[in-house]
C-alpha atoms as a PDB file:
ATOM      1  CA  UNK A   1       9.742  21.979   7.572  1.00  0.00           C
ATOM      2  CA  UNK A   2       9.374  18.430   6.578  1.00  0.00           C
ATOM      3  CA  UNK A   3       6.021  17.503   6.904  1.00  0.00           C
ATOM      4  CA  UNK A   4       4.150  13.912   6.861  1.00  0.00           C
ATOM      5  CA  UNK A   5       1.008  13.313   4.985  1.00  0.00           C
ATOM      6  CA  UNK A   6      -1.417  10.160   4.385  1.00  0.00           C
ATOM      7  CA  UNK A   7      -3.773  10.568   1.428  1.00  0.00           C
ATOM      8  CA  UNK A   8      -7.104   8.378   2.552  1.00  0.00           C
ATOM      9  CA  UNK A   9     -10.218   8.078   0.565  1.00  0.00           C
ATOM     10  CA  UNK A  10     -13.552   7.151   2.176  1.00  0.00           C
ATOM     11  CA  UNK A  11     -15.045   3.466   1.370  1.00  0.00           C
ATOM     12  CA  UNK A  12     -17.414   3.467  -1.522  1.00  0.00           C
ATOM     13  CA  UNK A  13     -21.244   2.596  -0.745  1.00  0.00           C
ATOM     14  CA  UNK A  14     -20.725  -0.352  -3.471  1.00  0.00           C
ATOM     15  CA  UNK A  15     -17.653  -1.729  -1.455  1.00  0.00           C
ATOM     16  CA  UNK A  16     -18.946  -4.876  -1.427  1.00  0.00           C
ATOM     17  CA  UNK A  17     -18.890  -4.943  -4.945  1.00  0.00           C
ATOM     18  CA  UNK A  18     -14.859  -5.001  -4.809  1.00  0.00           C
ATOM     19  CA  UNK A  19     -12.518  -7.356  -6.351  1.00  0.00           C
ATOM     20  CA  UNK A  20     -11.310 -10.647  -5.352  1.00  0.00           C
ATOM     21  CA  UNK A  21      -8.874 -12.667  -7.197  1.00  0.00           C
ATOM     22  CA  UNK A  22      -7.008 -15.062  -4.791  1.00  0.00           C
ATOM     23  CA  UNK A  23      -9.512 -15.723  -2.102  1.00  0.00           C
ATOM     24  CA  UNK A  24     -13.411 -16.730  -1.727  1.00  0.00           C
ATOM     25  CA  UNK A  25     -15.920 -13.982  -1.902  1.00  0.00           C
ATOM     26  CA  UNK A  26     -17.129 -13.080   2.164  1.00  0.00           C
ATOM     27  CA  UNK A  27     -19.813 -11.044   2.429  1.00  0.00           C
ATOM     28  CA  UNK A  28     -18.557  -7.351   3.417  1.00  0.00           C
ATOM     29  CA  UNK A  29     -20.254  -5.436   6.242  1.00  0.00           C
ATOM     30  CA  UNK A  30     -19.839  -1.964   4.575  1.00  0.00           C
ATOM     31  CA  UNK A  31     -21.345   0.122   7.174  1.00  0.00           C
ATOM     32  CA  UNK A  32     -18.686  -1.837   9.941  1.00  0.00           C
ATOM     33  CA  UNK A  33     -16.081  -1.464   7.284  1.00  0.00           C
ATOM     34  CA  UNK A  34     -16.821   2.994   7.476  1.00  0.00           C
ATOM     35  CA  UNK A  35     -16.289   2.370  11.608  1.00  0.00           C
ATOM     36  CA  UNK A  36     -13.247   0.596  10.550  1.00  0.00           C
ATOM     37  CA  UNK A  37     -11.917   3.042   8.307  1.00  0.00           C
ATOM     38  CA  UNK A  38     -12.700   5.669  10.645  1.00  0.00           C
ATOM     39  CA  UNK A  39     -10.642   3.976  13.106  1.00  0.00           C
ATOM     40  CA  UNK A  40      -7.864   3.701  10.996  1.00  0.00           C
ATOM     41  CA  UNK A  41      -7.683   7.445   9.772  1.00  0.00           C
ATOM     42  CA  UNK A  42      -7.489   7.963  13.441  1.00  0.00           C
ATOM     43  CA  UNK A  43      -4.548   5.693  13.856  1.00  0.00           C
ATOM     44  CA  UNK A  44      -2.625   7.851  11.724  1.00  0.00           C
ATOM     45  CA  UNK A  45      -3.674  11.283  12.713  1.00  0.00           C
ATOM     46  CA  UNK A  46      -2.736   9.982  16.744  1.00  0.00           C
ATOM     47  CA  UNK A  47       0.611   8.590  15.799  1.00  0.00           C
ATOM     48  CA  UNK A  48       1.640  12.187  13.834  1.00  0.00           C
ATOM     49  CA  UNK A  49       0.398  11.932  10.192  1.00  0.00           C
ATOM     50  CA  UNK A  50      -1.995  14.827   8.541  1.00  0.00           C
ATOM     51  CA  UNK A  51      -4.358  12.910   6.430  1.00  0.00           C
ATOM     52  CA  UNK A  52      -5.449  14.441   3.177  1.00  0.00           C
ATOM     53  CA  UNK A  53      -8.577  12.942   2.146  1.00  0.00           C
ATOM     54  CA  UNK A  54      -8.487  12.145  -1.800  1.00  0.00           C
ATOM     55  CA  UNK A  55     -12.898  13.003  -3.031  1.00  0.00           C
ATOM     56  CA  UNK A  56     -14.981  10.088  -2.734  1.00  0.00           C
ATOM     57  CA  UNK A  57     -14.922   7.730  -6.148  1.00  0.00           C
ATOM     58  CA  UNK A  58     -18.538   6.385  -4.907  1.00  0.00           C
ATOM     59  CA  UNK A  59     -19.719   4.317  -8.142  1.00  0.00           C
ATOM     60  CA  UNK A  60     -15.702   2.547  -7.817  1.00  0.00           C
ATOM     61  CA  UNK A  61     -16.022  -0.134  -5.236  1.00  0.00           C
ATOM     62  CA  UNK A  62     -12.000  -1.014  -4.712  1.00  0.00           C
ATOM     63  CA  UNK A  63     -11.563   3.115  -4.679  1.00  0.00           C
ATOM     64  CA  UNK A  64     -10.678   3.151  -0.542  1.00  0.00           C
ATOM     65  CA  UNK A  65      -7.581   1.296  -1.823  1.00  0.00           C
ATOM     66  CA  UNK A  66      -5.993   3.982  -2.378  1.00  0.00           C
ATOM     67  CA  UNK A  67      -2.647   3.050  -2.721  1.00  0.00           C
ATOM     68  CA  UNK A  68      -2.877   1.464  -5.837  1.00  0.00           C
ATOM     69  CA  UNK A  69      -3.453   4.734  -7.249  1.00  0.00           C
ATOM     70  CA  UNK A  70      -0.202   6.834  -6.941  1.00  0.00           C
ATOM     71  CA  UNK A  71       3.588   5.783  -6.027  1.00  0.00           C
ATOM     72  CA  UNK A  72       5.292   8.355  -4.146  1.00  0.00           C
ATOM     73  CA  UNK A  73       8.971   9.071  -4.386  1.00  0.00           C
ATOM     74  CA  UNK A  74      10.450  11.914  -2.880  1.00  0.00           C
ATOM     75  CA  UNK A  75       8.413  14.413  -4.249  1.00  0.00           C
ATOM     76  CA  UNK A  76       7.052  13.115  -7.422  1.00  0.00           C
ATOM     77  CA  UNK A  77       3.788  11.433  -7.803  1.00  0.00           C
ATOM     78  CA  UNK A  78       3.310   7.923 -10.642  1.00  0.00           C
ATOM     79  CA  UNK A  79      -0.302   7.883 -11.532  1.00  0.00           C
ATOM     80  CA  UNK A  80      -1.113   4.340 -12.023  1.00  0.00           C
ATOM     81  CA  UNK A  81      -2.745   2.375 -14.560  1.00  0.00           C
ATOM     82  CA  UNK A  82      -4.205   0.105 -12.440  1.00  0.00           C
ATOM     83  CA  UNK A  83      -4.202  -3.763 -14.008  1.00  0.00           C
ATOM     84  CA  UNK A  84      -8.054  -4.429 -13.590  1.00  0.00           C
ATOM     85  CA  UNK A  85      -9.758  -1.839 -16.411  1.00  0.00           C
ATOM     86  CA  UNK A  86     -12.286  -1.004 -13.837  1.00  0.00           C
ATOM     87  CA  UNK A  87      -9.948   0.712 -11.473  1.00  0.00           C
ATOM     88  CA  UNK A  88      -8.691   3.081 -13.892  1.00  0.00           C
ATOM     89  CA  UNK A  89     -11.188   5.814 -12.915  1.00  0.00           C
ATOM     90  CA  UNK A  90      -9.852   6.114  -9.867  1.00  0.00           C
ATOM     91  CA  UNK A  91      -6.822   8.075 -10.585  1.00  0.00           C
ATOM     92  CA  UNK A  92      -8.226  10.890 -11.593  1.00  0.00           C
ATOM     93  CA  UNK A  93      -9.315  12.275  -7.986  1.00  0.00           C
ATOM     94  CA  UNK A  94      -5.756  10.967  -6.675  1.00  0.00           C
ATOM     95  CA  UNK A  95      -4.560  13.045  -9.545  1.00  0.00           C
ATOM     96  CA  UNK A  96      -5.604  16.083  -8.342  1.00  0.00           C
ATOM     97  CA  UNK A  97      -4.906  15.756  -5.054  1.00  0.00           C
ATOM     98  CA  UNK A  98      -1.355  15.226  -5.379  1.00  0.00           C
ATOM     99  CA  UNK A  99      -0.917  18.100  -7.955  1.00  0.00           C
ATOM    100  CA  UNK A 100      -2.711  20.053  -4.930  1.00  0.00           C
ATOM    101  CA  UNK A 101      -0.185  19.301  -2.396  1.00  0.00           C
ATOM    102  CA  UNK A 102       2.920  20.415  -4.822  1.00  0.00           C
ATOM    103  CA  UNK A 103       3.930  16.994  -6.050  1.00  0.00           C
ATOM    104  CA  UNK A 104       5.576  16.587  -9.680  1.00  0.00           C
ATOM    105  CA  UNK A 105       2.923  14.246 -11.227  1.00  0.00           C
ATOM    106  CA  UNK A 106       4.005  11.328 -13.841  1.00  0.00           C
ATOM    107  CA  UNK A 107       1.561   8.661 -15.383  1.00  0.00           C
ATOM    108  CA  UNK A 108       2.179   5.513 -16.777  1.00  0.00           C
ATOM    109  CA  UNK A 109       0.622   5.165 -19.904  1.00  0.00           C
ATOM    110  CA  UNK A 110      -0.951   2.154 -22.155  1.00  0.00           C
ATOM    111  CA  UNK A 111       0.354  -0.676 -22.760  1.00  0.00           C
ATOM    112  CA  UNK A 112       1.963  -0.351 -19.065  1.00  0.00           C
ATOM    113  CA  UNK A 113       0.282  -1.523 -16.010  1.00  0.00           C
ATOM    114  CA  UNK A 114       0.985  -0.891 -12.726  1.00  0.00           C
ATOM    115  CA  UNK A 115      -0.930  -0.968  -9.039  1.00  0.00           C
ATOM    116  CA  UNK A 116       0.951   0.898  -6.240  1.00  0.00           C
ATOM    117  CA  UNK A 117       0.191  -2.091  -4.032  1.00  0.00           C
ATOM    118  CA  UNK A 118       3.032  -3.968  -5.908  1.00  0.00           C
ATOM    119  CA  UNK A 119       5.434  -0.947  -5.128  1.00  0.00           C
ATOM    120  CA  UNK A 120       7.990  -1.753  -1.753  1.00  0.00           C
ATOM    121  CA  UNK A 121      10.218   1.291  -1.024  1.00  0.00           C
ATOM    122  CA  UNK A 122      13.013   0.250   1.205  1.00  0.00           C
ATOM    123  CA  UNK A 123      15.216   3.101   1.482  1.00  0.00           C
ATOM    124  CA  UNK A 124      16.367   3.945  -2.447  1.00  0.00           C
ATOM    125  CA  UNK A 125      15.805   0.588  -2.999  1.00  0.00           C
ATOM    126  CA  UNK A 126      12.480   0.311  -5.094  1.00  0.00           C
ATOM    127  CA  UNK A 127      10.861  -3.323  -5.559  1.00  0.00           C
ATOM    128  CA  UNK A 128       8.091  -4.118  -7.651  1.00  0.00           C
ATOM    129  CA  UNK A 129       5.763  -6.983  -8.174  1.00  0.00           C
ATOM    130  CA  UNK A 130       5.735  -8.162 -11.543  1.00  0.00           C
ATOM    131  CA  UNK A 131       2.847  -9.944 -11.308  1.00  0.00           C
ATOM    132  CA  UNK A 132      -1.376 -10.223 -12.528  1.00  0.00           C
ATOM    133  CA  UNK A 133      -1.436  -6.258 -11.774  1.00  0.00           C
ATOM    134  CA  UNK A 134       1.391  -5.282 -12.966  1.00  0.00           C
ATOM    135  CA  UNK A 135       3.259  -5.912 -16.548  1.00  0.00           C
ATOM    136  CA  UNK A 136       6.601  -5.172 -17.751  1.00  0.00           C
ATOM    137  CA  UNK A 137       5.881  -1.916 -19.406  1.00  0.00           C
ATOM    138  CA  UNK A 138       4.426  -0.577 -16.334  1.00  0.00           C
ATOM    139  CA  UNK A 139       7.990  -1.751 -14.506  1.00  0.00           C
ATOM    140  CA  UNK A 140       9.528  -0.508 -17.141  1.00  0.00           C
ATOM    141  CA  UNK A 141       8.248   2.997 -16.674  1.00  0.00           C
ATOM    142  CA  UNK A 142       8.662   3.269 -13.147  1.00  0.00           C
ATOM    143  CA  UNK A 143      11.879   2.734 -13.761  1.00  0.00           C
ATOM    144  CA  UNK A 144      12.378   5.315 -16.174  1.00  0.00           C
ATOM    145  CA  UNK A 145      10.509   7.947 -13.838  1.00  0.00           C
ATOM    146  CA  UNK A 146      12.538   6.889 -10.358  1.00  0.00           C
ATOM    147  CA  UNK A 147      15.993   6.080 -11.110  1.00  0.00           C
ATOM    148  CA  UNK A 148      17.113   9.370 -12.919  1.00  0.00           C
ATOM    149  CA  UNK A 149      16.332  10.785  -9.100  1.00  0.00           C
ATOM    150  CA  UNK A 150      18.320   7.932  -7.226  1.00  0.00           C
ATOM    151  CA  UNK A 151      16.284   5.117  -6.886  1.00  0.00           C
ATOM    152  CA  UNK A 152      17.857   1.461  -7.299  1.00  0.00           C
ATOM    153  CA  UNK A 153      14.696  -0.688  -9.352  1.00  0.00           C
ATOM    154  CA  UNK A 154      14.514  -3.997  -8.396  1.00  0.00           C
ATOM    155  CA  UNK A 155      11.655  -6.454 -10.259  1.00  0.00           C
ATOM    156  CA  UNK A 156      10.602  -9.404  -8.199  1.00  0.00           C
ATOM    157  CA  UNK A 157       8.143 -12.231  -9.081  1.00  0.00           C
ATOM    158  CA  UNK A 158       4.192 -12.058  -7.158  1.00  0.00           C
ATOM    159  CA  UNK A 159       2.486 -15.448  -7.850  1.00  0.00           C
ATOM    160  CA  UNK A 160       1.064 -16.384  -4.815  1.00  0.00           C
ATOM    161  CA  UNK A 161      -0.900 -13.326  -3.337  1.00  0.00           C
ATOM    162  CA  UNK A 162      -2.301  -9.955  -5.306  1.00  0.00           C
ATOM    163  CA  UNK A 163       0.121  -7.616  -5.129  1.00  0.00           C
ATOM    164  CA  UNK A 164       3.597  -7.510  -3.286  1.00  0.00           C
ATOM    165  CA  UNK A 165       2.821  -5.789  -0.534  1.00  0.00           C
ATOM    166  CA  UNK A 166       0.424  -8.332   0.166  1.00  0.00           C
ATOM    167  CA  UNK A 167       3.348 -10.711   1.129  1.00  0.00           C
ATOM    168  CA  UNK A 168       5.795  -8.444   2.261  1.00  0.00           C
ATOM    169  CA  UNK A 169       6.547  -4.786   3.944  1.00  0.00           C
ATOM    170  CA  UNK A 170       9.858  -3.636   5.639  1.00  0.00           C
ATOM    171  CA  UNK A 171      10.859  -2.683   9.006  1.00  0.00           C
ATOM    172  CA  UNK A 172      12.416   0.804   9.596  1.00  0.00           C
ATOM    173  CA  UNK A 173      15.914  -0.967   9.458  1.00  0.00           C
ATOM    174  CA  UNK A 174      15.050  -2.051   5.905  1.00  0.00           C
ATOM    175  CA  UNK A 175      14.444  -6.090   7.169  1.00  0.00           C
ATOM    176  CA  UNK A 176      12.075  -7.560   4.867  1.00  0.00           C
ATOM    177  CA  UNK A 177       9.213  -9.301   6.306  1.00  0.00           C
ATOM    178  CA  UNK A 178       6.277 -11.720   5.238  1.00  0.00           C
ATOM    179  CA  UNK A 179       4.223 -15.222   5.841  1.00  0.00           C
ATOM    180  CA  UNK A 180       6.482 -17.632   3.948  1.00  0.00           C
ATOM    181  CA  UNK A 181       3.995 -19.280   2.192  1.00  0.00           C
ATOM    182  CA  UNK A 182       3.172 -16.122   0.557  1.00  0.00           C
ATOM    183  CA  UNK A 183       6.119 -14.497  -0.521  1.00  0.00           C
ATOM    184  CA  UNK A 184       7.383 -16.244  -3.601  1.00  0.00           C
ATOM    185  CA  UNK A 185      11.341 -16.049  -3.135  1.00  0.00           C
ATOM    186  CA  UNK A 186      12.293 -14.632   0.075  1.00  0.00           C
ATOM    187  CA  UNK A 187      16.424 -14.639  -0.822  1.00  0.00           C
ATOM    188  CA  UNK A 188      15.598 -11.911  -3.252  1.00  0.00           C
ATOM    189  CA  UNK A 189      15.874  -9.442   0.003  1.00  0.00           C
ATOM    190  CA  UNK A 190      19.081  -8.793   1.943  1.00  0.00           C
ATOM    191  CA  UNK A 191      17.266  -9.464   4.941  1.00  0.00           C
ATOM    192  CA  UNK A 192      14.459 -11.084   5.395  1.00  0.00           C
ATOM    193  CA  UNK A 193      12.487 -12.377   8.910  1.00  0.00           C
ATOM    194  CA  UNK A 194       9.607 -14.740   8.676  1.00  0.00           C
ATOM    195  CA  UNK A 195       6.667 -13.971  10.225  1.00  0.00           C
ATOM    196  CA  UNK A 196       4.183 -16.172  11.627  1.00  0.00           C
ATOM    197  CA  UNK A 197       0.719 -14.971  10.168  1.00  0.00           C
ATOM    198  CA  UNK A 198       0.045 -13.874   6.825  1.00  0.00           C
ATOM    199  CA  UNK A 199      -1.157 -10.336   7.530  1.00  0.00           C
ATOM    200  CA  UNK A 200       2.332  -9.691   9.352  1.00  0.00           C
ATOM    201  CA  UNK A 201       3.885  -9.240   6.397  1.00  0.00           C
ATOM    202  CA  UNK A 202       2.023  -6.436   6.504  1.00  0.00           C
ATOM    203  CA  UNK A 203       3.024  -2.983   7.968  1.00  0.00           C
ATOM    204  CA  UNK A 204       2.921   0.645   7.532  1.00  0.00           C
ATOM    205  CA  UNK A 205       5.944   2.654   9.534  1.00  0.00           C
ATOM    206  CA  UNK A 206       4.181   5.734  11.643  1.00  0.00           C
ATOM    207  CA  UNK A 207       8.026   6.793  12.672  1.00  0.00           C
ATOM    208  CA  UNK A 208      10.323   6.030  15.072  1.00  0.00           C
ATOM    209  CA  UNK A 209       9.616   2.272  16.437  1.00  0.00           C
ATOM    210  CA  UNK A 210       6.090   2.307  15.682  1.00  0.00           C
ATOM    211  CA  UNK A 211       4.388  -0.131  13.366  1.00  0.00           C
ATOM    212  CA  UNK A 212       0.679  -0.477  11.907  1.00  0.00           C
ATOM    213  CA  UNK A 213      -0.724  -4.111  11.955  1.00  0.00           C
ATOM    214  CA  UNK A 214      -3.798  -5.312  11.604  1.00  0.00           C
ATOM    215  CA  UNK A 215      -5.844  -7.206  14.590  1.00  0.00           C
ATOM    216  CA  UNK A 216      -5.683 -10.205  12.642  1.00  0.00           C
ATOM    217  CA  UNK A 217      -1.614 -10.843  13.186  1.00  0.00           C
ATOM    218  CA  UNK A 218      -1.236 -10.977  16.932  1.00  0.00           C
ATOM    219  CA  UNK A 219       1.459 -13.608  16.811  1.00  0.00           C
ATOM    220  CA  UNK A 220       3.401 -11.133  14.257  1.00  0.00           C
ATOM    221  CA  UNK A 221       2.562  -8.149  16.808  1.00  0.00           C
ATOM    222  CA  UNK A 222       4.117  -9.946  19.815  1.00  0.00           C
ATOM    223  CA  UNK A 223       7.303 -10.925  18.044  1.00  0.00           C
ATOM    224  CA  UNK A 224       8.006  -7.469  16.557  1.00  0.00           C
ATOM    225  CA  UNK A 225       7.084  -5.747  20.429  1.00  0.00           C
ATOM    226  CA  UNK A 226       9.593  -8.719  21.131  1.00  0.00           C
ATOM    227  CA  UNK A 227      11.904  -7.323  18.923  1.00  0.00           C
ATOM    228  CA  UNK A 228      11.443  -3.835  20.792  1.00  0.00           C
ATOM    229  CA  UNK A 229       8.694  -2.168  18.031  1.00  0.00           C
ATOM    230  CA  UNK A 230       5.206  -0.688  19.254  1.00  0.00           C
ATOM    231  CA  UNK A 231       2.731  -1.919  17.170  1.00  0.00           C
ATOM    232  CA  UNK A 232      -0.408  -0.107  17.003  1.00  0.00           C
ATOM    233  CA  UNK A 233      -2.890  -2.356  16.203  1.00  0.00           C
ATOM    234  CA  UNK A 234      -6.165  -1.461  13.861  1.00  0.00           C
ATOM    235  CA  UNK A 235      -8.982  -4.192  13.064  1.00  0.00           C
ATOM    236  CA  UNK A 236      -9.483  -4.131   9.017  1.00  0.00           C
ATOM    237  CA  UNK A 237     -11.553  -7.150   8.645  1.00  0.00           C
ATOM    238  CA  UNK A 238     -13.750  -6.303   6.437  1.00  0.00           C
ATOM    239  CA  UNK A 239     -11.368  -5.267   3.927  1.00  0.00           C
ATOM    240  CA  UNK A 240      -9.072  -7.824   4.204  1.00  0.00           C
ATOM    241  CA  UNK A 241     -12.066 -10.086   2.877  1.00  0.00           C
ATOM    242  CA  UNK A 242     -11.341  -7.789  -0.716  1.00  0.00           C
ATOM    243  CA  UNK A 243      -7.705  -8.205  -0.332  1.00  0.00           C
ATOM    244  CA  UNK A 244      -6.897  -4.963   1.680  1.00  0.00           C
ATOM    245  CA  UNK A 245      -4.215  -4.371   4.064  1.00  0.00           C
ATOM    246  CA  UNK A 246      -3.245  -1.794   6.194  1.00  0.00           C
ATOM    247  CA  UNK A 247      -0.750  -0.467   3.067  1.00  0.00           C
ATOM    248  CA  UNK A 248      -3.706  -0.410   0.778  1.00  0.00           C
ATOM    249  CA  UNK A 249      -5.903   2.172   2.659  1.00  0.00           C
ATOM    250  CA  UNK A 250      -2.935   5.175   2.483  1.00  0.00           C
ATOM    251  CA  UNK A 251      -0.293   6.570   0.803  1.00  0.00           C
ATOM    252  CA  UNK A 252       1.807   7.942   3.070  1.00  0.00           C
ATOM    253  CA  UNK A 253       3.964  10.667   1.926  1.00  0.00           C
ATOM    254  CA  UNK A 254       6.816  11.622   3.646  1.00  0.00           C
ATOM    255  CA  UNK A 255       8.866  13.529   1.654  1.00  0.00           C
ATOM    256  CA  UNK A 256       6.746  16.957   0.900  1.00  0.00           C
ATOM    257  CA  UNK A 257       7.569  20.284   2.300  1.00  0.00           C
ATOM    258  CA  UNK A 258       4.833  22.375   4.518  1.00  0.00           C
END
């Protein structure tokens, strides 16, 4: 039967020591930021996911990010070569836990770069953020790895934020959504609704009408429970000061077999 798993990956002690490229550096509360995780796992496992937790990459601050690591498409797994050097290390536990769970593993290799945050699967329809993460080669390889089984590549520009995903996600009917400020051309996508805060552009779809969104989008939570969705709402503030949305903390995996 089909069966729907979310790898996770605890926060590193040295989160605070993550990243930043497009906003100031906030001191991180790391021990809040565990709670918050926590919380979030939860979140999941409630609405009907079976996390898999990926081993602890302690000395790799960014490593709870974990979807930056692999892209997931039906049943085979693209190791990443994350943009930032540093990051690169933090494939290797993803690695095995994907080859674990039965996936078909793929890599992209040097001089490709590629971070699954810049990855937006809408149906067959794969777009990817050719941005400061992710060259050409590395969108060039994903393409050669997902479109021999039926995916439809599409390579849009990401100026404006880090990664793609961190100006848009999609709805479970495929609408594109995202804070317009962010999202560098929104006619790229066949549909597309505005939202009014800049992390509601982010969700992750737990099945059927339900929607994760982070506590700091409330305006974006109303409209879509407008709209007839149930968000379920998680506070990630502390990593949204490194960037993080609710994407980055899973890879949800919908297409193995139990």
């Amino acid at each position: 039967m089909p069966s729907q798993k979310a790898l996770v990956r605890r926060p590193s002690p040295r989160l605070a020591e993550g990243l930043v490229t497009h906003v100031e550096r906030e001191k991180v509360d790391v021990e809040l930021a565990r709670r918050q995780w926590e919380e979030y796992v939860e979140a999941l496992r409630t609405n009907g996911w079976e996390t898999v937790e990926v081993d602890p990459a302690d000395d790799c601050p960014d490593s709870v990010f974990v979807e930056d690591t692999v892209v997931m498409y039906k049943n085979v797994a693209l190791i990443t070569r994350p943009g930032a050097p540093v990051r690169r290390e933090e494939t290797f536990g993803v690695e095995e836990a994907v080859a674990r769970l039965g996936c078909s593993v793929n890599w992209i290799w040097d001089p490709g770069t590629l971070d699954g945050g810049d990855v937006l699967k809408v149906g067959d329809t794969i777009y990817v953020g050719r941005g400061g993460r992710t060259n050409a080669a590395g969108v060039q390889q994903l393409r050669a790895a997902f479109e021999p089984i039926g995916a439809r590549v599409v390579a849009v520009p990401v100026h404006k934020v880090l990664h793609l995903k961190s100006a848009v996600t999609a709805l479970p009917d495929g609408t594109v959504v995202g804070h317009i400020p962010k999202v560098d051309t929104p006619s790229l996508y066949a549909r597309f609704l505005p939202v009014p805060e800049e992390a509601g552009g982010h969700v992750v779809l737990l099945g059927g009408n339900r929607l994760l969104i982070a506590a700091s989008a409330p305006k974006t939570a109303e409209l879509l429970g407008d709209l007839g969705f149930e968000p379920v709402v998680v506070d990630i503030s502390e990593f949204e000061k490194l960037e993080g949305c609710v994407t980055c903390l899973s890879v949800r995996m919908r297409d193995l077999y139990a």
